[in-house]
N, C-alpha and C. Protein backbone atom coordinates (compact mmCIF):
# COMPACT_ATOMS: atom_id res chain seq x y z
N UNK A 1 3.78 -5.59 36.36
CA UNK A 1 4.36 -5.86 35.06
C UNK A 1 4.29 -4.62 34.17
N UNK A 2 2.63 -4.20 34.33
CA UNK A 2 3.01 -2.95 33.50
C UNK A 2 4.41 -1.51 33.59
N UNK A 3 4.46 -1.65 34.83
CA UNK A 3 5.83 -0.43 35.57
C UNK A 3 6.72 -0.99 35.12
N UNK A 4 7.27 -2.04 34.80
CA UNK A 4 8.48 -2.90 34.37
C UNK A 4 8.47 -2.60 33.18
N UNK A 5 7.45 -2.85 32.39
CA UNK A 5 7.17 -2.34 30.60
C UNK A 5 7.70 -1.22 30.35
N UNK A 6 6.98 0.07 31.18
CA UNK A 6 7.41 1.52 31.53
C UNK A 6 9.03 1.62 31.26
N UNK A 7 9.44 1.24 32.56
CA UNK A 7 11.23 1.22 32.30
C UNK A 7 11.54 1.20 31.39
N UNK A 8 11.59 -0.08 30.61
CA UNK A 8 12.29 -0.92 29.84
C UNK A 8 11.76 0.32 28.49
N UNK A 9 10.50 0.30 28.19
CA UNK A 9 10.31 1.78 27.39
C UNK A 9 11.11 2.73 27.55
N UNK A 10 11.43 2.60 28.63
CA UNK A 10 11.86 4.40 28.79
C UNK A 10 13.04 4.23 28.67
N UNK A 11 14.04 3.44 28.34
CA UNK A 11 15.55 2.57 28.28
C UNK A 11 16.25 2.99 30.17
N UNK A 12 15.35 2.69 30.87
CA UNK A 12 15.93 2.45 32.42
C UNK A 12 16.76 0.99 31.95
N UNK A 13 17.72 1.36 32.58
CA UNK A 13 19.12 0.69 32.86
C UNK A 13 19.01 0.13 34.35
N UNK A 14 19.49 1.13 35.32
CA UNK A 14 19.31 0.93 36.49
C UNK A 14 17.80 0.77 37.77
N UNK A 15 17.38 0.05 38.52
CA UNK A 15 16.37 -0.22 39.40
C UNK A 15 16.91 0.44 40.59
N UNK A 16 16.37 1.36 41.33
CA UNK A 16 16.33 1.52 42.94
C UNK A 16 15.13 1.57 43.49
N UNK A 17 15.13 0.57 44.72
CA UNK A 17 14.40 0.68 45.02
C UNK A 17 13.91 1.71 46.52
N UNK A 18 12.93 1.50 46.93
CA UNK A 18 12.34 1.75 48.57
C UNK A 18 12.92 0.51 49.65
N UNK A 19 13.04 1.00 50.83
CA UNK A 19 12.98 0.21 51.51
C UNK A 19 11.29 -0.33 52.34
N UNK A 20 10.60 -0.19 51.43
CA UNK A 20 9.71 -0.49 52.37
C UNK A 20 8.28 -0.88 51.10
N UNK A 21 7.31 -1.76 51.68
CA UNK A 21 6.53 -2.21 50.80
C UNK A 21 5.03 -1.27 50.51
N UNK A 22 4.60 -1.67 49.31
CA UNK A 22 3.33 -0.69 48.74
C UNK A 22 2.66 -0.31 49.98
N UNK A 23 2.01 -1.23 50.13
CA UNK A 23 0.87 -1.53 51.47
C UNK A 23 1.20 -0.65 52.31
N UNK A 24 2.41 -0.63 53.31
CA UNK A 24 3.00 0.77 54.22
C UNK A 24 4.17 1.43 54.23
N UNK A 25 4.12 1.93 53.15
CA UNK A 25 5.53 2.86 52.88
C UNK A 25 6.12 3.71 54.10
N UNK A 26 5.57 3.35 55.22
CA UNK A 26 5.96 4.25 56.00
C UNK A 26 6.88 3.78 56.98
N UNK A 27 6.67 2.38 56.82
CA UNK A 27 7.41 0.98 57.55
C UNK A 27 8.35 0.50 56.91
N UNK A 28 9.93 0.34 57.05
CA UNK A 28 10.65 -0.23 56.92
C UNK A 28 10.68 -1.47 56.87
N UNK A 29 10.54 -2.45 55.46
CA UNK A 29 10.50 -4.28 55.38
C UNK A 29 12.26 -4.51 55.51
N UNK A 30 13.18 -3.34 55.44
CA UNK A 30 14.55 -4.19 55.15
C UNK A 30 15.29 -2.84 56.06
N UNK A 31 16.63 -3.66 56.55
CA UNK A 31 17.97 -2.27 56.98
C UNK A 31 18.72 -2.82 55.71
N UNK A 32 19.61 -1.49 55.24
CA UNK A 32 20.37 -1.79 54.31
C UNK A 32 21.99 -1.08 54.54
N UNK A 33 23.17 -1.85 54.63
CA UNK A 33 24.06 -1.44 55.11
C UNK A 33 25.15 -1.54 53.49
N UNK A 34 25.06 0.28 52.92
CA UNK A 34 26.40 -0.35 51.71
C UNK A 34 27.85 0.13 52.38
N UNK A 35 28.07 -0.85 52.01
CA UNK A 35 29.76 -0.79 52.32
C UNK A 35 30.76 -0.87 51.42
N UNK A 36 30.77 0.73 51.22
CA UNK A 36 31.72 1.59 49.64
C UNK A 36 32.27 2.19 50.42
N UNK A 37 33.60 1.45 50.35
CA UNK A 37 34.87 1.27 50.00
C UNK A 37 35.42 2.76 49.03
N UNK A 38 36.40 3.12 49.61
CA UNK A 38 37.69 4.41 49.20
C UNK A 38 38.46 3.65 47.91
N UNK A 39 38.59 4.29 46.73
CA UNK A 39 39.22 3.60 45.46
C UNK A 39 40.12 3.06 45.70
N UNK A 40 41.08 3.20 46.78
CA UNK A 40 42.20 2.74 46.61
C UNK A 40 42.28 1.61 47.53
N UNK A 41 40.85 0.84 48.07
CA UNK A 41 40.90 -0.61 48.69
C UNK A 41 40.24 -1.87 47.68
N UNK A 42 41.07 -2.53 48.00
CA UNK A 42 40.55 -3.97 47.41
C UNK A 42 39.34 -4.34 47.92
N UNK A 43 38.90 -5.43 46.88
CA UNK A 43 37.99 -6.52 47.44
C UNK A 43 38.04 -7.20 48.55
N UNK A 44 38.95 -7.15 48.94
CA UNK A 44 39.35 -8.69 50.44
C UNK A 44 39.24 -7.51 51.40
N UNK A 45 38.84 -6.45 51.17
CA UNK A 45 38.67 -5.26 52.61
C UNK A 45 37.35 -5.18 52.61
N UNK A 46 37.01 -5.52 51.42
CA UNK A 46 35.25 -5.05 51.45
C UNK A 46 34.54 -6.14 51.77
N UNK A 47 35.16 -7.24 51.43
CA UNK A 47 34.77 -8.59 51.70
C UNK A 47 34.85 -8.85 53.08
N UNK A 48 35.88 -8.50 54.45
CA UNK A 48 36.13 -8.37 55.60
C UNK A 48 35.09 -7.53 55.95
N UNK A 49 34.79 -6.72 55.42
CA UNK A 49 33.76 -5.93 55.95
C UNK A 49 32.38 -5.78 56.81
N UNK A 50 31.92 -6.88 55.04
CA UNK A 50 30.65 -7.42 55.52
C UNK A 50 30.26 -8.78 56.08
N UNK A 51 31.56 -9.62 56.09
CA UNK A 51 31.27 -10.06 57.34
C UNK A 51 31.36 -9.46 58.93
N UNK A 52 32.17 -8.63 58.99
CA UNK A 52 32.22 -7.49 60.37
C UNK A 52 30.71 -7.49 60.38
N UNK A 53 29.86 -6.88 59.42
CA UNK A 53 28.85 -6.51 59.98
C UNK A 53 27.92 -7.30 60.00
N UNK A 54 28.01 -8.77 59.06
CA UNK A 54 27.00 -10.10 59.45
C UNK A 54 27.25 -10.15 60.54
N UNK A 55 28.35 -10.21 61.37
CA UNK A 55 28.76 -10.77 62.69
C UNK A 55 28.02 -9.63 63.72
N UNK A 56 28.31 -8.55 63.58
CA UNK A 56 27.51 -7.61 64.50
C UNK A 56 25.90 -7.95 64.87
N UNK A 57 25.63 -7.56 63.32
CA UNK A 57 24.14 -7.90 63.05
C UNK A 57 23.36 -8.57 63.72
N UNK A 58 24.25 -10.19 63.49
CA UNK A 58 23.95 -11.34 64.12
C UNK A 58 23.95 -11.47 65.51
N UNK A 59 24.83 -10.71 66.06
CA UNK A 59 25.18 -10.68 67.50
C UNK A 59 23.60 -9.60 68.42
N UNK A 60 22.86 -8.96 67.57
CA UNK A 60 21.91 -7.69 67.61
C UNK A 60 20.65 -8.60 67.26
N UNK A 61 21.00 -10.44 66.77
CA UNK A 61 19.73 -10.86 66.72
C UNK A 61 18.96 -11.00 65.15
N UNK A 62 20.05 -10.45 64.38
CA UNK A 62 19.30 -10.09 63.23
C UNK A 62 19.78 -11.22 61.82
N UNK A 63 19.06 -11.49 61.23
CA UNK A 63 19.65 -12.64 60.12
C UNK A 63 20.22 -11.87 58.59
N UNK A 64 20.65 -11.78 58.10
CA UNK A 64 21.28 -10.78 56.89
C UNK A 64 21.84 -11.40 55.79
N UNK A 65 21.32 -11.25 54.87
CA UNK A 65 22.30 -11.79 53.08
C UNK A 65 22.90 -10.31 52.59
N UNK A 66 24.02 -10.74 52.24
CA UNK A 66 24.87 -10.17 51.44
C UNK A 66 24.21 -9.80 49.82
N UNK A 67 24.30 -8.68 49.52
CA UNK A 67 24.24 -8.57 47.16
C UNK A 67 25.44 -7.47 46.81
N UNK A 68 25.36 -8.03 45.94
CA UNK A 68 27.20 -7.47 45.31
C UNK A 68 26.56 -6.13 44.60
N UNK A 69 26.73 -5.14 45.20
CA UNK A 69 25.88 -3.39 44.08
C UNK A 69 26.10 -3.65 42.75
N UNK A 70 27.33 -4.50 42.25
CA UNK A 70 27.72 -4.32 40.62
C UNK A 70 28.25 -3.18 40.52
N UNK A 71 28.32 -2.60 41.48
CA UNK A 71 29.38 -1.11 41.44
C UNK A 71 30.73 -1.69 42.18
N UNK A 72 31.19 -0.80 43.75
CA UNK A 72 32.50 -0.99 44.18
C UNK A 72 32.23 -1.73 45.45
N UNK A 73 30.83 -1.69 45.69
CA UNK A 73 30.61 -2.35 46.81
C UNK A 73 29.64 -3.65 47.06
N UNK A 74 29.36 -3.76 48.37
CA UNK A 74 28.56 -5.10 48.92
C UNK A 74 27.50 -4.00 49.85
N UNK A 75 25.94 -4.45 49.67
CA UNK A 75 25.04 -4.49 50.95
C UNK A 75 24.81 -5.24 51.53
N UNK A 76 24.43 -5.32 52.63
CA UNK A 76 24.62 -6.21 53.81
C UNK A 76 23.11 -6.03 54.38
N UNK A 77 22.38 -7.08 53.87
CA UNK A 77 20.90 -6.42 54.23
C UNK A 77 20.10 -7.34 55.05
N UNK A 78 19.51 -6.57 56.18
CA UNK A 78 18.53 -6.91 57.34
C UNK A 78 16.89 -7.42 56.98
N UNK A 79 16.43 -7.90 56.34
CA UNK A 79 14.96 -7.89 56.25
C UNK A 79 14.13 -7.81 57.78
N UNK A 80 13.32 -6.67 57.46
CA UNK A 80 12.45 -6.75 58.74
C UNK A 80 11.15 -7.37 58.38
N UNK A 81 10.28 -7.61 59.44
CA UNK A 81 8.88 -7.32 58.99
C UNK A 81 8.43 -5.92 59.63
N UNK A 82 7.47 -4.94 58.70
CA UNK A 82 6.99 -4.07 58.48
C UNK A 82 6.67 -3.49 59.88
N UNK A 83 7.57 -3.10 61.17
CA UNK A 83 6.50 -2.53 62.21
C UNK A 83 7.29 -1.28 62.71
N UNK A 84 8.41 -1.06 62.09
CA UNK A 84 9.20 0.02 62.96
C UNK A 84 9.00 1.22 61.68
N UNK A 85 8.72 2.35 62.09
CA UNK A 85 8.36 3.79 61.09
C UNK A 85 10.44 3.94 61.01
N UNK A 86 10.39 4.72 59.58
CA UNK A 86 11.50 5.33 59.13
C UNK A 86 12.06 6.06 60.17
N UNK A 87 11.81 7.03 60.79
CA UNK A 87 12.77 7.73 61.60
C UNK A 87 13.64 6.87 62.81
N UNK A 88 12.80 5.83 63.33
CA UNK A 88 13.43 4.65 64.28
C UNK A 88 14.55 3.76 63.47
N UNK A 89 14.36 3.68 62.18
CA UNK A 89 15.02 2.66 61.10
C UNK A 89 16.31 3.53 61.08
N UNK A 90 16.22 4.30 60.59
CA UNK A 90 16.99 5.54 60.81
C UNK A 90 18.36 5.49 61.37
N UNK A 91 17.28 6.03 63.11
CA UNK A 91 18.42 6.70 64.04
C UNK A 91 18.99 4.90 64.69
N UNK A 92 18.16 3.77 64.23
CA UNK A 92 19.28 2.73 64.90
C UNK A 92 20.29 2.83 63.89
N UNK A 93 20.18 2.88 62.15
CA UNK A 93 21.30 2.43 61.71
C UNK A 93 22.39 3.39 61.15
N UNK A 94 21.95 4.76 61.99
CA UNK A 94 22.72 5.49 62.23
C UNK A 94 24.03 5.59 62.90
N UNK A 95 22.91 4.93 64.55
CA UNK A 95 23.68 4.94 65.57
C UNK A 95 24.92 3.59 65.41
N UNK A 96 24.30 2.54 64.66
CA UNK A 96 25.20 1.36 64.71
C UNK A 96 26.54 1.87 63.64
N UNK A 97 26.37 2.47 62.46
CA UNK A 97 27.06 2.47 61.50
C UNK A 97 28.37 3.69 62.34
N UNK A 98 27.61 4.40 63.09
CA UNK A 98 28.32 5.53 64.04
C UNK A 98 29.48 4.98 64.77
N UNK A 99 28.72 3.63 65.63
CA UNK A 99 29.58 2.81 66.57
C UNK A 99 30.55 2.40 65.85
N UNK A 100 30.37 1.49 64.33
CA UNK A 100 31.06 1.05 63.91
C UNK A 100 32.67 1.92 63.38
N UNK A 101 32.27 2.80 63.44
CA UNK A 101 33.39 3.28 62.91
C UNK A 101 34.63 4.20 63.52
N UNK A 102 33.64 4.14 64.70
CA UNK A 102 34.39 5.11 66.47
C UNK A 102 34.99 3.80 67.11
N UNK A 103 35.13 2.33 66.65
CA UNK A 103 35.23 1.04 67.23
C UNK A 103 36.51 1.11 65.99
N UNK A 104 36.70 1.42 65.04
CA UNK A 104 37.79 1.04 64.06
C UNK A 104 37.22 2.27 63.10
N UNK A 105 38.41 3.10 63.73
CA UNK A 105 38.40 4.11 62.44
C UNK A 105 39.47 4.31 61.31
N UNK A 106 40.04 3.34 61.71
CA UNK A 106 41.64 2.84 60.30
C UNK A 106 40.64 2.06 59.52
N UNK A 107 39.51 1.47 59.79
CA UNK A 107 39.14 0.87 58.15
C UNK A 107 37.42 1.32 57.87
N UNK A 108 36.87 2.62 58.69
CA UNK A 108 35.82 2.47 58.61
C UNK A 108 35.26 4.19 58.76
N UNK A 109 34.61 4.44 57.91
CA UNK A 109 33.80 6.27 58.16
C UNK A 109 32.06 6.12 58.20
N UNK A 110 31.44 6.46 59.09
CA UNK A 110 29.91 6.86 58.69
C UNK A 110 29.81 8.25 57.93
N UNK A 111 30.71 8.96 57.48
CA UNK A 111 30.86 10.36 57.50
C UNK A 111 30.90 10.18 55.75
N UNK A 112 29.78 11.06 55.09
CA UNK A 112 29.92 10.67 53.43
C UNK A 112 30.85 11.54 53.14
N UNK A 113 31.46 12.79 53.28
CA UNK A 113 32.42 13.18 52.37
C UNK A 113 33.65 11.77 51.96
N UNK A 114 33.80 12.89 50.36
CA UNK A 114 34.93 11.37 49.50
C UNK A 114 36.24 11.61 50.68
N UNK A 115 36.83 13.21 51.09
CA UNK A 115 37.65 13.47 51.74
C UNK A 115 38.21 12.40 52.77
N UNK A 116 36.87 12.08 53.63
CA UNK A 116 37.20 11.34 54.83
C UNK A 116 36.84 9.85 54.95
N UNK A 117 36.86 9.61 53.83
CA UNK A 117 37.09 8.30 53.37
C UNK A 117 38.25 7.71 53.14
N UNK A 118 39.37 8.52 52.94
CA UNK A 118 40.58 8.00 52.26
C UNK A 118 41.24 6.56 53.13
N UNK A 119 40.94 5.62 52.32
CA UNK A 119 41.56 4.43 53.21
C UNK A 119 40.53 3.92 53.53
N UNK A 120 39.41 4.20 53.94
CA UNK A 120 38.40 3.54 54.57
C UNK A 120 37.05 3.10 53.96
N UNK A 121 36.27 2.59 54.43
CA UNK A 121 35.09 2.04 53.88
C UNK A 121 33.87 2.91 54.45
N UNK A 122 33.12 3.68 53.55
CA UNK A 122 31.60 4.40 54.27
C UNK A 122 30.58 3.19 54.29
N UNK A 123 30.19 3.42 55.80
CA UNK A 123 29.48 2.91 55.87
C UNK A 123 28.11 3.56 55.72
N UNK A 124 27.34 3.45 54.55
CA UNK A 124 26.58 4.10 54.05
C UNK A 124 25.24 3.87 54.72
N UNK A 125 24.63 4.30 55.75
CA UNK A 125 23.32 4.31 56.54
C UNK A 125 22.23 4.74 55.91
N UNK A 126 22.31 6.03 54.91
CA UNK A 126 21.36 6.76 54.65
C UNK A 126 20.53 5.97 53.70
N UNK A 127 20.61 5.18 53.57
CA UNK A 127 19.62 3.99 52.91
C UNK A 127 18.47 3.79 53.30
N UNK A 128 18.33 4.38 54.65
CA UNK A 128 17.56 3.68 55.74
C UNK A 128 16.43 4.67 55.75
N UNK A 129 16.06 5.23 55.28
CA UNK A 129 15.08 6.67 55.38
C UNK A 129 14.50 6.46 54.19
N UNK A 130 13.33 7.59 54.73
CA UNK A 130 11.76 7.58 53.93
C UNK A 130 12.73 8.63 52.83
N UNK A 131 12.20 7.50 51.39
CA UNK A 131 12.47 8.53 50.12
C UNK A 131 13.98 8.04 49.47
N UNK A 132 14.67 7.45 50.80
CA UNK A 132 16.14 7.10 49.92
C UNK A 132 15.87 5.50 49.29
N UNK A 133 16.68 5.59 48.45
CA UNK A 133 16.62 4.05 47.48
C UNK A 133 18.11 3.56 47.58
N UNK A 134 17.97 1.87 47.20
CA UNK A 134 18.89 1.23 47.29
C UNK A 134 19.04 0.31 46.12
N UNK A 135 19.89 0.03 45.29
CA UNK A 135 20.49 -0.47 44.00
C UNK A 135 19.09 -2.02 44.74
N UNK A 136 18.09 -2.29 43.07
CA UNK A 136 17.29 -4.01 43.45
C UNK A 136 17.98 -5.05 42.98
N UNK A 137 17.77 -5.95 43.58
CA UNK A 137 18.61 -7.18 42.95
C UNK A 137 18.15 -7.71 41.77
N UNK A 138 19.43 -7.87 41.04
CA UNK A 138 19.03 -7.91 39.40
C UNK A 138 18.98 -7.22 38.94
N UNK A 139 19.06 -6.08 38.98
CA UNK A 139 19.24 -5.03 38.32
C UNK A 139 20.63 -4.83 37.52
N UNK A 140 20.51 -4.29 36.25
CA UNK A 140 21.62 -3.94 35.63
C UNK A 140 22.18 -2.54 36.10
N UNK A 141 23.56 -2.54 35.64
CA UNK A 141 24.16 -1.33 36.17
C UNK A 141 24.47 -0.32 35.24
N UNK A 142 24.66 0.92 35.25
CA UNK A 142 25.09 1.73 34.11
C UNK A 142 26.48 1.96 34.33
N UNK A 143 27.19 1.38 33.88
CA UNK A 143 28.47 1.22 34.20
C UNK A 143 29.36 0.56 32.90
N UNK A 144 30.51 0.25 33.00
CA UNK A 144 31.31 -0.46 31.82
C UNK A 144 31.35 -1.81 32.08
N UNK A 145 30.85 -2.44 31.59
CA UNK A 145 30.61 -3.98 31.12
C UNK A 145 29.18 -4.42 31.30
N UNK A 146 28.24 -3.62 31.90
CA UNK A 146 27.44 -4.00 32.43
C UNK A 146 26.80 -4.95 33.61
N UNK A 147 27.72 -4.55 34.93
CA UNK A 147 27.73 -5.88 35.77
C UNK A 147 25.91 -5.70 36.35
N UNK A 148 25.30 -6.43 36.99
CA UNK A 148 24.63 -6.72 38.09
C UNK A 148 24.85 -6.72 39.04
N UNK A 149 23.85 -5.94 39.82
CA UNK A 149 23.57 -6.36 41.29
C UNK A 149 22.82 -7.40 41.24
N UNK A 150 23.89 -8.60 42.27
CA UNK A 150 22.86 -10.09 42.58
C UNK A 150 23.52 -10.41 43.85
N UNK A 151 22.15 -11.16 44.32
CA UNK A 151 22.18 -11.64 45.78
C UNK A 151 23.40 -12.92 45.67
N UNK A 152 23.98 -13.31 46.94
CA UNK A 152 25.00 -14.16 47.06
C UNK A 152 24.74 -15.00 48.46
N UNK A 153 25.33 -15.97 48.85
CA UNK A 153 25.27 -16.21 49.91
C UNK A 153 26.54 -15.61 50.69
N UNK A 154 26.61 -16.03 52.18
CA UNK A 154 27.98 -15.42 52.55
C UNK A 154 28.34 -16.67 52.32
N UNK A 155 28.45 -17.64 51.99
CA UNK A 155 29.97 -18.88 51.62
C UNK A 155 30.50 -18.19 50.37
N UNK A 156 29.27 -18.12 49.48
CA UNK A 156 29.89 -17.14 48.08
C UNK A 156 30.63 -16.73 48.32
N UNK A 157 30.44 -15.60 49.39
CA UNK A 157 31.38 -14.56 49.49
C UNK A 157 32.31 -14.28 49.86
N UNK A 158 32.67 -15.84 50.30
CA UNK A 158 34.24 -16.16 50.57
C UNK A 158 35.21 -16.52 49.03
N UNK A 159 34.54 -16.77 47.86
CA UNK A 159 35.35 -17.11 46.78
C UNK A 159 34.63 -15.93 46.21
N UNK A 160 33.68 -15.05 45.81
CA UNK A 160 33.65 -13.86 44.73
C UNK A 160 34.85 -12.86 45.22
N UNK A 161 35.16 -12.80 43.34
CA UNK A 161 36.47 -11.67 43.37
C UNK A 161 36.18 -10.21 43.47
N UNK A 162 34.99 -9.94 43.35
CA UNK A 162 34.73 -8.30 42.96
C UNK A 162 33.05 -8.45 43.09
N UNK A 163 32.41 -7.17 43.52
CA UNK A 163 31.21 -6.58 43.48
C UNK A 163 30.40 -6.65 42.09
N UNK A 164 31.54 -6.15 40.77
CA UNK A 164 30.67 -6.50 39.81
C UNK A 164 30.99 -8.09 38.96
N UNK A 165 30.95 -8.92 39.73
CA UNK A 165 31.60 -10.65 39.25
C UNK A 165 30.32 -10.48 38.00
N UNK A 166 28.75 -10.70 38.19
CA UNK A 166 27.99 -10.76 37.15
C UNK A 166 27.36 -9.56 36.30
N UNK A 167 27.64 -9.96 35.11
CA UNK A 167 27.45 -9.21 34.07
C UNK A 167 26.02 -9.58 33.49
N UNK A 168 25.18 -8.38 32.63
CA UNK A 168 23.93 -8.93 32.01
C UNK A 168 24.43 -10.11 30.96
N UNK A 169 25.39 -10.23 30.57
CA UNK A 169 25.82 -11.40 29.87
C UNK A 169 25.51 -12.97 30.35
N UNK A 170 25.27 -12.63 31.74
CA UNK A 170 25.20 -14.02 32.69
C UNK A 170 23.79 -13.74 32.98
N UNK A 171 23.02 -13.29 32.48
CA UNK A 171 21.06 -13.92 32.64
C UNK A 171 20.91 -15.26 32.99
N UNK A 172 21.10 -16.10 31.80
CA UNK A 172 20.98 -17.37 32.20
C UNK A 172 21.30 -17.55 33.52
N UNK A 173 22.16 -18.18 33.77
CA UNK A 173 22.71 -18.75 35.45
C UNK A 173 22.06 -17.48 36.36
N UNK A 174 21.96 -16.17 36.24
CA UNK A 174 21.61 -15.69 37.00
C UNK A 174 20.55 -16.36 37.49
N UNK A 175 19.33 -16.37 35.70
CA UNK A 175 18.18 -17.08 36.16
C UNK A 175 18.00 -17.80 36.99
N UNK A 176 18.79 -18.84 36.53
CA UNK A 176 19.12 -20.57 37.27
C UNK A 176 19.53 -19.87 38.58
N UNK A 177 20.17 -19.57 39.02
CA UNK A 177 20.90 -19.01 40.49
C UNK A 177 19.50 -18.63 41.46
N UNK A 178 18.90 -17.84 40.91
CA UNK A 178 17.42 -16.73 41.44
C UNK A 178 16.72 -17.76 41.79
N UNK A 179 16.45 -19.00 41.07
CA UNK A 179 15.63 -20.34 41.88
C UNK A 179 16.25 -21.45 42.26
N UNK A 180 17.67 -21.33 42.66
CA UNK A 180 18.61 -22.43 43.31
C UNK A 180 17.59 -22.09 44.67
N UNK A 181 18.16 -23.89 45.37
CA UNK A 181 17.96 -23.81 46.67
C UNK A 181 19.31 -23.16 47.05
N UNK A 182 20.05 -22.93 47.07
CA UNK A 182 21.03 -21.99 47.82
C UNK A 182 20.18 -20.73 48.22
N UNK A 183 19.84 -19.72 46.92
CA UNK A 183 19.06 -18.82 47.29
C UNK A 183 17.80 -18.84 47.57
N UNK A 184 17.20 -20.06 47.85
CA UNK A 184 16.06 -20.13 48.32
C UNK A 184 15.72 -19.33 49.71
N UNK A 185 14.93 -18.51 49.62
CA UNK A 185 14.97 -17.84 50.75
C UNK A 185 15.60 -16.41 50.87
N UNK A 186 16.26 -16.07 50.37
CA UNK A 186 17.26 -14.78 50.22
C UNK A 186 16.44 -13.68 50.39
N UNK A 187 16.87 -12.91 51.34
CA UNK A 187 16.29 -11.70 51.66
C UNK A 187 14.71 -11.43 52.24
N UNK A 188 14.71 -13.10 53.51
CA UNK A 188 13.33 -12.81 53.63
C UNK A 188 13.86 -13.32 55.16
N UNK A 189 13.02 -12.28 55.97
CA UNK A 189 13.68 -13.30 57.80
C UNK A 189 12.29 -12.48 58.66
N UNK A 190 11.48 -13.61 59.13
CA UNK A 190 10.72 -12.75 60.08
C UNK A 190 11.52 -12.05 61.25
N UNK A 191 11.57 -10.91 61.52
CA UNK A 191 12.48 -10.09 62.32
C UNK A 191 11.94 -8.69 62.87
N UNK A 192 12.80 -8.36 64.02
CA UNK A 192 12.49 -6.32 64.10
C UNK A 192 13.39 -5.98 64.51
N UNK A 193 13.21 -4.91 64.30
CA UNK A 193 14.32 -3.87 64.57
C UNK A 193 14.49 -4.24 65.92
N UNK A 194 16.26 -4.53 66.59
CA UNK A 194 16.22 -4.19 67.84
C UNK A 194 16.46 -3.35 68.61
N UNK A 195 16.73 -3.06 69.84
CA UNK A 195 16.88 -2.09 70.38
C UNK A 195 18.55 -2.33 70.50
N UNK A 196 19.18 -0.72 70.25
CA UNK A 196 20.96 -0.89 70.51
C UNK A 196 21.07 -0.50 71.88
């Protein structure tokens, strides 16, 4: 609570976090897959997306919720439990985000330049490493209107229109939403990394 005080002192806007918890920072608790999208694609591409990669995921064994960044995109996130070190976290969701896009390269780049994006969706891996951060849920955005990043289910995510749908204007229901049984459970799966 006190680090939260801190922020909010310090006028932090935005939360990123670690992928990995106090206790062993050295262990990966989550994979995190963002899928940002080239300006000139819609929602219903980004939305296709991450189900592509629930479906992969799932097919690899792994259970995954969707959160909308409140920016242009969706993460697509793996919860682990704590046993695989960063460099293994890594080079799998390297290698998968790699596959993914040598499997369909008309809608898909692992490659961050903006250049080689055009048309396509990065699939953003580097999430996955010791030191990089990933937009927390609930978090406000520094952006114009102020949307949120919030967790969704994937049925949601067959009717949300856009990444930033909630605004800090919507606390309330967020609230209410954060202890629905819908999201009961969100972003928690005993799991490990598997082998590709």
């Amino acid at each position: 609570t006190e680090g939260l005080m801190t922020c909010i002192q310090m006028g932090t806007i935005e939360l990123h976090g670690w992928g990995a918890r106090i206790e062993d920072v050295e262990k990966a608790d989550r994979l995190v897959f963002d899928l940002d999208p080239d300006e000139g694609l819609d929602f219903d591409a980004v939305r296709a997306a991450a189900f592509q990669f629930r479906d992969i995921l799932k097919s690899l064994g792994l259970t995954t919720f969707p959160m909308l960044t409140g920016g242009k995109g969706v993460h697509v996130i793996a919860p682990l439990t704590p046993r695989a070190e960063w460099p293994e976290v890594k080079e799998f969701a390297s290698r998968l985000a790699q596959a993914v896009a040598q499997s369909d390269p008309a809608h898909f780049t692992a490659v961050l330049s903006k250049a080689r994006r055009k048309g396509r969706i990065f699939v953003d891996y580097l999430r996955n490493q010791r030191g990089a951060t990933a937009i927390m849920p609930y978090s406000a955005r520094s952006r114009p209107g102020a949307p949120v990043a919030a967790p969704i289910t994937w049925a949601e995510m067959t009717t949300i229109d856009a990444p930033s749908h909630f605004h800090v204007g919507d606390a309330p229901e967020l609230n209410k939403r954060a202890a629905s049984k819908a999201l009961a459970g969100w972003g928690r799966a005993d799991q490990s990394l598997p082998n590709l």
